[in-house]
PDB file of N, CA and C in Angstrom:
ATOM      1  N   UNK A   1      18.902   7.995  13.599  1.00  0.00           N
ATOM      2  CA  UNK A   1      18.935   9.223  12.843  1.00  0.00           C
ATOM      3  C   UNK A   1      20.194   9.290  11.975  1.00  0.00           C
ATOM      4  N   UNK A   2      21.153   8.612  12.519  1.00  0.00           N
ATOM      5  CA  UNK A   2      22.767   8.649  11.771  1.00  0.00           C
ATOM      6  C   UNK A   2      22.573   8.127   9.914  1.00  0.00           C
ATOM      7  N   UNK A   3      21.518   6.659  10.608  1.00  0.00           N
ATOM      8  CA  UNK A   3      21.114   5.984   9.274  1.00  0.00           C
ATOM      9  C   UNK A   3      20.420   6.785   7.913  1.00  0.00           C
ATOM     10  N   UNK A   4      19.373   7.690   9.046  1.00  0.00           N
ATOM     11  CA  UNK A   4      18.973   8.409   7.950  1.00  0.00           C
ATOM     12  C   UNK A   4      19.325   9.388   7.065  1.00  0.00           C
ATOM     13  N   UNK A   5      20.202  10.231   8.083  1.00  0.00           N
ATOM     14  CA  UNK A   5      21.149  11.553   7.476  1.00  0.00           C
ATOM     15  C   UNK A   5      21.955  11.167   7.006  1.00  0.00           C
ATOM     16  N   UNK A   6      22.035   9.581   6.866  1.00  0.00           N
ATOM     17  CA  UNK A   6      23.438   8.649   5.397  1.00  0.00           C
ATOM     18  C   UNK A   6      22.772   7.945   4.768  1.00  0.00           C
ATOM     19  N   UNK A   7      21.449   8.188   4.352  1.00  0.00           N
ATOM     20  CA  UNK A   7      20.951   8.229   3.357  1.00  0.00           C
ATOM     21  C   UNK A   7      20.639   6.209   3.398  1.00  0.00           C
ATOM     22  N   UNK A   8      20.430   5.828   4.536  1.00  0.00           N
ATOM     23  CA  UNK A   8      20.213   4.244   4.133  1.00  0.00           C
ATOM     24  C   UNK A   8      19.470   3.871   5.162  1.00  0.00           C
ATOM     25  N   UNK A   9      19.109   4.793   6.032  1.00  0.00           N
ATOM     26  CA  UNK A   9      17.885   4.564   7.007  1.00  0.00           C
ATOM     27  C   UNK A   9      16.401   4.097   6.757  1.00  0.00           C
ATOM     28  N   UNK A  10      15.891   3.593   7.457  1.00  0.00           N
ATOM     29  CA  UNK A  10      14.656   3.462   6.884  1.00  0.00           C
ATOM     30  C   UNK A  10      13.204   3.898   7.816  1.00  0.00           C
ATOM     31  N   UNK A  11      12.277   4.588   7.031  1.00  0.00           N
ATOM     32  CA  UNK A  11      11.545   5.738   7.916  1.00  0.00           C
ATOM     33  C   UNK A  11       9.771   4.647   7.476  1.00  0.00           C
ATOM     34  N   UNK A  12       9.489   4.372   8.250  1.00  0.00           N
ATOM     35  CA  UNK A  12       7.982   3.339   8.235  1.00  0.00           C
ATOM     36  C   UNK A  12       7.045   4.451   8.678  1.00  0.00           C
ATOM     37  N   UNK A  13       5.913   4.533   7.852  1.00  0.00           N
ATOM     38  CA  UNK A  13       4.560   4.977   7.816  1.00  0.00           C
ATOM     39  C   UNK A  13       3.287   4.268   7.718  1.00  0.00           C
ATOM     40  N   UNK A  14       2.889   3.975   8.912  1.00  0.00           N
ATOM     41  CA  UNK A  14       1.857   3.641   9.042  1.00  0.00           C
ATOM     42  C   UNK A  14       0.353   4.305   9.103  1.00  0.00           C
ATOM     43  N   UNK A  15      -0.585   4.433   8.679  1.00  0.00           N
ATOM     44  CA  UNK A  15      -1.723   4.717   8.572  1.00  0.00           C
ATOM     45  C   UNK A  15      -2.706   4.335   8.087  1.00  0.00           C
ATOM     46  N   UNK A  16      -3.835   4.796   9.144  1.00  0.00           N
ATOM     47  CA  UNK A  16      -5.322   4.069   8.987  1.00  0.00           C
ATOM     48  C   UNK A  16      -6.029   5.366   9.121  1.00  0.00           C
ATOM     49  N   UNK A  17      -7.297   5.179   8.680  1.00  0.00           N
ATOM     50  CA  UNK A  17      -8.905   5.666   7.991  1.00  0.00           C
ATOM     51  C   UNK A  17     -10.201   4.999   8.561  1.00  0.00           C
ATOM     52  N   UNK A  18     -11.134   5.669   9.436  1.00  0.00           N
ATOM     53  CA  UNK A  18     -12.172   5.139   8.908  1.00  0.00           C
ATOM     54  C   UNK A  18     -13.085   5.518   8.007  1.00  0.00           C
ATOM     55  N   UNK A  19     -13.930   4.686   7.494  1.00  0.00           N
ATOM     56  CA  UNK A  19     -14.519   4.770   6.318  1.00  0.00           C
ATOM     57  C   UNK A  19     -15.525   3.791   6.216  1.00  0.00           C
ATOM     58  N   UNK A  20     -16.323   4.442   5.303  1.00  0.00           N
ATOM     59  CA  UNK A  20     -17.653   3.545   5.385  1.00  0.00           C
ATOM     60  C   UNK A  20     -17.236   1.945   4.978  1.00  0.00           C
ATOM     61  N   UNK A  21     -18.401   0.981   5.108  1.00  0.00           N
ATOM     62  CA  UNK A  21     -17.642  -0.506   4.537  1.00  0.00           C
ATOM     63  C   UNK A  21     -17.941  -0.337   3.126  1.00  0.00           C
ATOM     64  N   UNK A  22     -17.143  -0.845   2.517  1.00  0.00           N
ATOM     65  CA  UNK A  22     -17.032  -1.310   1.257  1.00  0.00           C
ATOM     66  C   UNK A  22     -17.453  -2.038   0.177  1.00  0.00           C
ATOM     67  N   UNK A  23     -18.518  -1.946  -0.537  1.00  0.00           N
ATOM     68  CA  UNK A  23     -19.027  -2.876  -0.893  1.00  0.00           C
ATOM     69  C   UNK A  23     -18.458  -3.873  -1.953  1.00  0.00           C
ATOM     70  N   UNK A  24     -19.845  -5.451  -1.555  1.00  0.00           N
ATOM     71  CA  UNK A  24     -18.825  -6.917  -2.246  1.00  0.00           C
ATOM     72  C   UNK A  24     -18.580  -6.690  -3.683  1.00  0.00           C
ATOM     73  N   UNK A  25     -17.734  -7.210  -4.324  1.00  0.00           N
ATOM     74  CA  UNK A  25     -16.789  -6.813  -5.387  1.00  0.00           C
ATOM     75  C   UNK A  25     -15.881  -5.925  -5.472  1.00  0.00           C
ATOM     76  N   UNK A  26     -15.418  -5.676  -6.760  1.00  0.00           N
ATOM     77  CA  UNK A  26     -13.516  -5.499  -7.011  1.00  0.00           C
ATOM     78  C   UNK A  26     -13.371  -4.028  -6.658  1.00  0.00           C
ATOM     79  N   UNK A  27     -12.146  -3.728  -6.003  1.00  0.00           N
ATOM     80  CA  UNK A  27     -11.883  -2.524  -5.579  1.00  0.00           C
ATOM     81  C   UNK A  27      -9.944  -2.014  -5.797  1.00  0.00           C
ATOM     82  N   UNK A  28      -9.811  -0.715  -6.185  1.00  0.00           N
ATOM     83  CA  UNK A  28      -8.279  -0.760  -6.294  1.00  0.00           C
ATOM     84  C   UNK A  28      -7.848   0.110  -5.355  1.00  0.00           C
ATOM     85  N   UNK A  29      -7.094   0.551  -4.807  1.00  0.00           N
ATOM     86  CA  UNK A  29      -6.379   1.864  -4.265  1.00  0.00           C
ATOM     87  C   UNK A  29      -4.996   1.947  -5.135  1.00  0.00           C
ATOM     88  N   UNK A  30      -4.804   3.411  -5.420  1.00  0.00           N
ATOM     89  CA  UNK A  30      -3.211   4.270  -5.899  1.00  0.00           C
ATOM     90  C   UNK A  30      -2.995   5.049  -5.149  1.00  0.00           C
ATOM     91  N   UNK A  31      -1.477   4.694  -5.126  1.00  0.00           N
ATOM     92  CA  UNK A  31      -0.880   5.830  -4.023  1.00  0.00           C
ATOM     93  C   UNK A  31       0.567   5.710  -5.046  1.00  0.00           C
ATOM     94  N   UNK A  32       0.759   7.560  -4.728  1.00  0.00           N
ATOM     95  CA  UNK A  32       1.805   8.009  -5.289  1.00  0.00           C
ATOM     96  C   UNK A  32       2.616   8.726  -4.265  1.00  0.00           C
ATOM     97  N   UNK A  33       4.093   8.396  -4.695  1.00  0.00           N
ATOM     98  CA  UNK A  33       4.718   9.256  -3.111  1.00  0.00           C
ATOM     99  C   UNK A  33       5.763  10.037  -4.443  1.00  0.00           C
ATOM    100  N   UNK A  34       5.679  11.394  -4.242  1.00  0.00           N
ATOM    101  CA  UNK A  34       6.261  12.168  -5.270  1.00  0.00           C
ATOM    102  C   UNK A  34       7.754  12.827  -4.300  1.00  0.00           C
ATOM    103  N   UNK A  35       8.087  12.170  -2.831  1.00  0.00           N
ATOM    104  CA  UNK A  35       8.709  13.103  -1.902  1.00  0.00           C
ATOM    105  C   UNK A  35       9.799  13.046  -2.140  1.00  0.00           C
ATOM    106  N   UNK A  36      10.853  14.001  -2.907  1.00  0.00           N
ATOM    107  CA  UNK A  36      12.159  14.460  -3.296  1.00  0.00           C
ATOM    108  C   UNK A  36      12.270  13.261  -3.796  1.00  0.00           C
ATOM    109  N   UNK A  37      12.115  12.975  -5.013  1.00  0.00           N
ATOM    110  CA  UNK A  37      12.445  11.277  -6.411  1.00  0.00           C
ATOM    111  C   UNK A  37      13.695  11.676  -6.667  1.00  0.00           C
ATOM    112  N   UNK A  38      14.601  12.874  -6.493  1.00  0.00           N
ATOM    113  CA  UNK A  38      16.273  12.788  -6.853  1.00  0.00           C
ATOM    114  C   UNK A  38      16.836  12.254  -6.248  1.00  0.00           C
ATOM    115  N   UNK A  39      16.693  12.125  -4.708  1.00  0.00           N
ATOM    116  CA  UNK A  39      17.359  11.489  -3.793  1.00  0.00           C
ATOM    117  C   UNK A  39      16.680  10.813  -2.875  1.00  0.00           C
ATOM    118  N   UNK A  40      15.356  10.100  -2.940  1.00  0.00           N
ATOM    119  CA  UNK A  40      14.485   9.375  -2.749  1.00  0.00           C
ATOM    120  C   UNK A  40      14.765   7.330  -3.507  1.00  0.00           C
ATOM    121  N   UNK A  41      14.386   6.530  -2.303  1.00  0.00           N
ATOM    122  CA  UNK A  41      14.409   5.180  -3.321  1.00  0.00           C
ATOM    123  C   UNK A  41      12.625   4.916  -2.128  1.00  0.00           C
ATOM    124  N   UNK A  42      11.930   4.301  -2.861  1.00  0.00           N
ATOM    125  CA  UNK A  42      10.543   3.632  -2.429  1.00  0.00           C
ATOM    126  C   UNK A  42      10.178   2.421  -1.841  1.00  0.00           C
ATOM    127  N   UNK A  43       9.798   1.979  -1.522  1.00  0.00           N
ATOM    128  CA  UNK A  43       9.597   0.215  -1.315  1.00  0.00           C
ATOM    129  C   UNK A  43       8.410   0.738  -0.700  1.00  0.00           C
ATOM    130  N   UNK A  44       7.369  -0.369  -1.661  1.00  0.00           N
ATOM    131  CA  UNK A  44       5.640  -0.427  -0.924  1.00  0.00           C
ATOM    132  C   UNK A  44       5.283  -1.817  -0.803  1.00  0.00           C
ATOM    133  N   UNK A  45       4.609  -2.318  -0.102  1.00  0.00           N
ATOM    134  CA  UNK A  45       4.312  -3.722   0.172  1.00  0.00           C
ATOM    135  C   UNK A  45       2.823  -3.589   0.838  1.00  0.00           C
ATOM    136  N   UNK A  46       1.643  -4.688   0.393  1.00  0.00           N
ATOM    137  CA  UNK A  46       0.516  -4.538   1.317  1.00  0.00           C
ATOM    138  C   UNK A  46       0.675  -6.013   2.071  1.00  0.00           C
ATOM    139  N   UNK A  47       0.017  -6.187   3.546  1.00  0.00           N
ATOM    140  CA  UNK A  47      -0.032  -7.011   4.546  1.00  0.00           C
ATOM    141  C   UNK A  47      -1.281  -7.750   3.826  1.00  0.00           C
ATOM    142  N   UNK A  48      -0.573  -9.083   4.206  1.00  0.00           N
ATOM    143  CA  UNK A  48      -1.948  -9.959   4.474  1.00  0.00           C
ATOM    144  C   UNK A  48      -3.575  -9.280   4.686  1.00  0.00           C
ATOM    145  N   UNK A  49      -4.750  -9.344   4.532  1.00  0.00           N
ATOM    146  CA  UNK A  49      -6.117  -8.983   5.487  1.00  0.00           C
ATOM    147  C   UNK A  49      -6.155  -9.574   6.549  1.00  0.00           C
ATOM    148  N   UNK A  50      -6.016  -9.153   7.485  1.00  0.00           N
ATOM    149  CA  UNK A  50      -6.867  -9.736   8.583  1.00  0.00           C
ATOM    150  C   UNK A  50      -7.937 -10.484   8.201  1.00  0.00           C
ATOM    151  N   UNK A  51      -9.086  -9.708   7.584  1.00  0.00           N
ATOM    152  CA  UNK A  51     -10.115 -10.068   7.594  1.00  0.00           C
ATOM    153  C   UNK A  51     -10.024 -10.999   5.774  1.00  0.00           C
ATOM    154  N   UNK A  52     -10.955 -12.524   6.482  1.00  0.00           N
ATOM    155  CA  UNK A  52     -10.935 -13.165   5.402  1.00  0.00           C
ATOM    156  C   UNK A  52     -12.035 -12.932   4.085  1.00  0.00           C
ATOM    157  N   UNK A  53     -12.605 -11.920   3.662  1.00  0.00           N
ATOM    158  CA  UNK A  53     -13.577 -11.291   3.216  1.00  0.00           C
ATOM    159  C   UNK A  53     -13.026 -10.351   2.376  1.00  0.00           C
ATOM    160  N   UNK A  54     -11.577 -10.098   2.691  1.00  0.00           N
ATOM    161  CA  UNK A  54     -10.628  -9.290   1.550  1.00  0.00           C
ATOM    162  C   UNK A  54      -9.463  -9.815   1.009  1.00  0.00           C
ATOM    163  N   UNK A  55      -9.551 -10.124  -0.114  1.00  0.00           N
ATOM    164  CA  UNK A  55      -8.742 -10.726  -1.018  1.00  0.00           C
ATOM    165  C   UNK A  55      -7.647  -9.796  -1.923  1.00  0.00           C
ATOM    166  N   UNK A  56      -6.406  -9.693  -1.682  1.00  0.00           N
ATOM    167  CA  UNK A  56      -5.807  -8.904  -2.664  1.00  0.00           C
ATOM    168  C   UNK A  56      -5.298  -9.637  -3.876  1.00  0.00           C
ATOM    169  N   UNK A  57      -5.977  -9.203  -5.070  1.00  0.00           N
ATOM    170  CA  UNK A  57      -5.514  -9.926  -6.724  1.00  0.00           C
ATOM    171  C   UNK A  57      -4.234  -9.410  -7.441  1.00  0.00           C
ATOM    172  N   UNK A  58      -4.102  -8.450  -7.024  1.00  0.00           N
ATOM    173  CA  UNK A  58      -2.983  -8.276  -8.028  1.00  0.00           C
ATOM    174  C   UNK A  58      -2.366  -6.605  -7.599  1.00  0.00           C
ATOM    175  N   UNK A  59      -0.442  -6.456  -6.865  1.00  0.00           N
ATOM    176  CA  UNK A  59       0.096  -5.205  -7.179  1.00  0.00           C
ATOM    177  C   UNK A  59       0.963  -5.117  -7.795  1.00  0.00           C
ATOM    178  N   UNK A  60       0.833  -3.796  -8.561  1.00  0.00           N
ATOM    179  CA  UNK A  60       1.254  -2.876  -9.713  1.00  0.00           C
ATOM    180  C   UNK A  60       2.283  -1.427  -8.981  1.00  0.00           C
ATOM    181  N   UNK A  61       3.936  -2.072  -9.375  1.00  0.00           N
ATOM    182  CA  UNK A  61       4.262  -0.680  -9.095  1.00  0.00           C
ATOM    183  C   UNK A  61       5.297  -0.326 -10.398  1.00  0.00           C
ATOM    184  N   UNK A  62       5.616   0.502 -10.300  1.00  0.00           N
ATOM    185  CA  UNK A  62       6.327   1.603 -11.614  1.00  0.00           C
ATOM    186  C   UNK A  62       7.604   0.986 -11.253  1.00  0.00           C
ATOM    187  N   UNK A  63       8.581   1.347 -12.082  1.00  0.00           N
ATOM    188  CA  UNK A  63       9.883   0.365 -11.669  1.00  0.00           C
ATOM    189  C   UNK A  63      10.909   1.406 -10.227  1.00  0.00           C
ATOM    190  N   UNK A  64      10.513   2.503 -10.265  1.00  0.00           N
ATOM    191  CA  UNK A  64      11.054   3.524  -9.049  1.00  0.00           C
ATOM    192  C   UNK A  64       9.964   2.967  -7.774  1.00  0.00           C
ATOM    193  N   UNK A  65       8.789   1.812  -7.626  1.00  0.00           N
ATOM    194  CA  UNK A  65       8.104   2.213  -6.441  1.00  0.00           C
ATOM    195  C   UNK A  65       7.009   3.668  -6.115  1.00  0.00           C
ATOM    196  N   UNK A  66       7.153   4.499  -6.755  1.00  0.00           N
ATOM    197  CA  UNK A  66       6.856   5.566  -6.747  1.00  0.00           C
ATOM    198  C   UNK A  66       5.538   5.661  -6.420  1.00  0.00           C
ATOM    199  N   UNK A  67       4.947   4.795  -7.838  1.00  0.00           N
ATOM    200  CA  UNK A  67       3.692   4.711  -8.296  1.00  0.00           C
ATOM    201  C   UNK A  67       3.251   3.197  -7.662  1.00  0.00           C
ATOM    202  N   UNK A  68       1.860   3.014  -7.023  1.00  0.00           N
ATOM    203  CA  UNK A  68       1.720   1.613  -6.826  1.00  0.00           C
ATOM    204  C   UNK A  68       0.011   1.545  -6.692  1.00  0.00           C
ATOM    205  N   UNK A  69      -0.134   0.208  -7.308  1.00  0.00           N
ATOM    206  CA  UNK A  69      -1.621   0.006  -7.369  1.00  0.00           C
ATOM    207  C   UNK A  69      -2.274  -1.176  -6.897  1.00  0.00           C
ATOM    208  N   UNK A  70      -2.921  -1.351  -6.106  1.00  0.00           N
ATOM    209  CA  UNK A  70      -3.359  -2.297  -5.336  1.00  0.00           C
ATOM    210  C   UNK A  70      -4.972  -2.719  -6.059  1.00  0.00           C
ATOM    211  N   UNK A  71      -4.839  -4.354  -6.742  1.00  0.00           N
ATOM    212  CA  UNK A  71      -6.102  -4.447  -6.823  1.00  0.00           C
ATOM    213  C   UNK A  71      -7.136  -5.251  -5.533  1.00  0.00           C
ATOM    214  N   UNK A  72      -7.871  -5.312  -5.504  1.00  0.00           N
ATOM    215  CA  UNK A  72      -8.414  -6.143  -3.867  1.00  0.00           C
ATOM    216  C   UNK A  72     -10.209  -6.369  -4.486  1.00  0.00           C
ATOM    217  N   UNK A  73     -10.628  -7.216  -3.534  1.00  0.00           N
ATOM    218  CA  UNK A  73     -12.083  -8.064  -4.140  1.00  0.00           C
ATOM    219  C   UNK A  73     -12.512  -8.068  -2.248  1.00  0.00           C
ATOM    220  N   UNK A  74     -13.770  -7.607  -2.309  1.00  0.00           N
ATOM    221  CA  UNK A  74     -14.328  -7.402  -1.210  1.00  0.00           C
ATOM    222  C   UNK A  74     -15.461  -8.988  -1.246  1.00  0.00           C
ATOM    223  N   UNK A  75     -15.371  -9.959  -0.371  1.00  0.00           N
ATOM    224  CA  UNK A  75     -16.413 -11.536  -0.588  1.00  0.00           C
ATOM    225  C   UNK A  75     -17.173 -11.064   0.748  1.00  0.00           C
ATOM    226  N   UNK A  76     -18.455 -11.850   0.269  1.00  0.00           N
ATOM    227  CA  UNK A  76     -19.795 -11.804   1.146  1.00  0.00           C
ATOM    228  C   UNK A  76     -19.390 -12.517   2.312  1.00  0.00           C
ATOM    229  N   UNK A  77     -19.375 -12.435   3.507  1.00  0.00           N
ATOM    230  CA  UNK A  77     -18.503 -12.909   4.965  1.00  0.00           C
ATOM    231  C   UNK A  77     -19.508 -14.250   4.928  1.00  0.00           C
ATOM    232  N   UNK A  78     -18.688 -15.327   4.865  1.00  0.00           N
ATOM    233  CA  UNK A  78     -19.146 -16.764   5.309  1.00  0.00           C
ATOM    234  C   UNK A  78     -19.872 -16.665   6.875  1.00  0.00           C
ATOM    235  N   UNK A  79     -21.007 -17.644   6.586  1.00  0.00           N
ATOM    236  CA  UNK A  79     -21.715 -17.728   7.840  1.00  0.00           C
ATOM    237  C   UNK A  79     -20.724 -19.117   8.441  1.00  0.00           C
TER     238      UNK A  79
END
């Protein structure tokens, strides 16, 4: 908590959804974190898939982190 109330801590958010599956072909998600940007810094990163059936092509963030865009490609699961 010391780290955080000096401003160099670092606070991890994790979260999951379920949701219907997704169908095969290209898919993006945006996420914007607007939470106090005066005294706010960002860092977004996506994990590997688990699953080999999701491919991530290409992320897009604003030069603050702020803004970030995930492109991803959903493939027909190998028999």
């Amino acid at each position: 908590m010391l780290e955080v109330k000096g401003g160099v801590g670092v606070i991890r958010i994790k979260a999951a959804a379920t949701i219907a599956p997704l169908a095969v072909g290209k898919h993006a998600l945006t996420f914007t974190n607007a939470h106090l940007p005066a005294i706010s810094v960002y860092l977004v990163n996506a994990l590997l898939p688990k699953d080999p059936a999701v491919k991530i092509n290409h992320q897009a963030r604003d030069d603050l982190q702020k803004d970030y865009r995930l492109k991803f490609s959903i493939y027909s699961p190998t028999p």
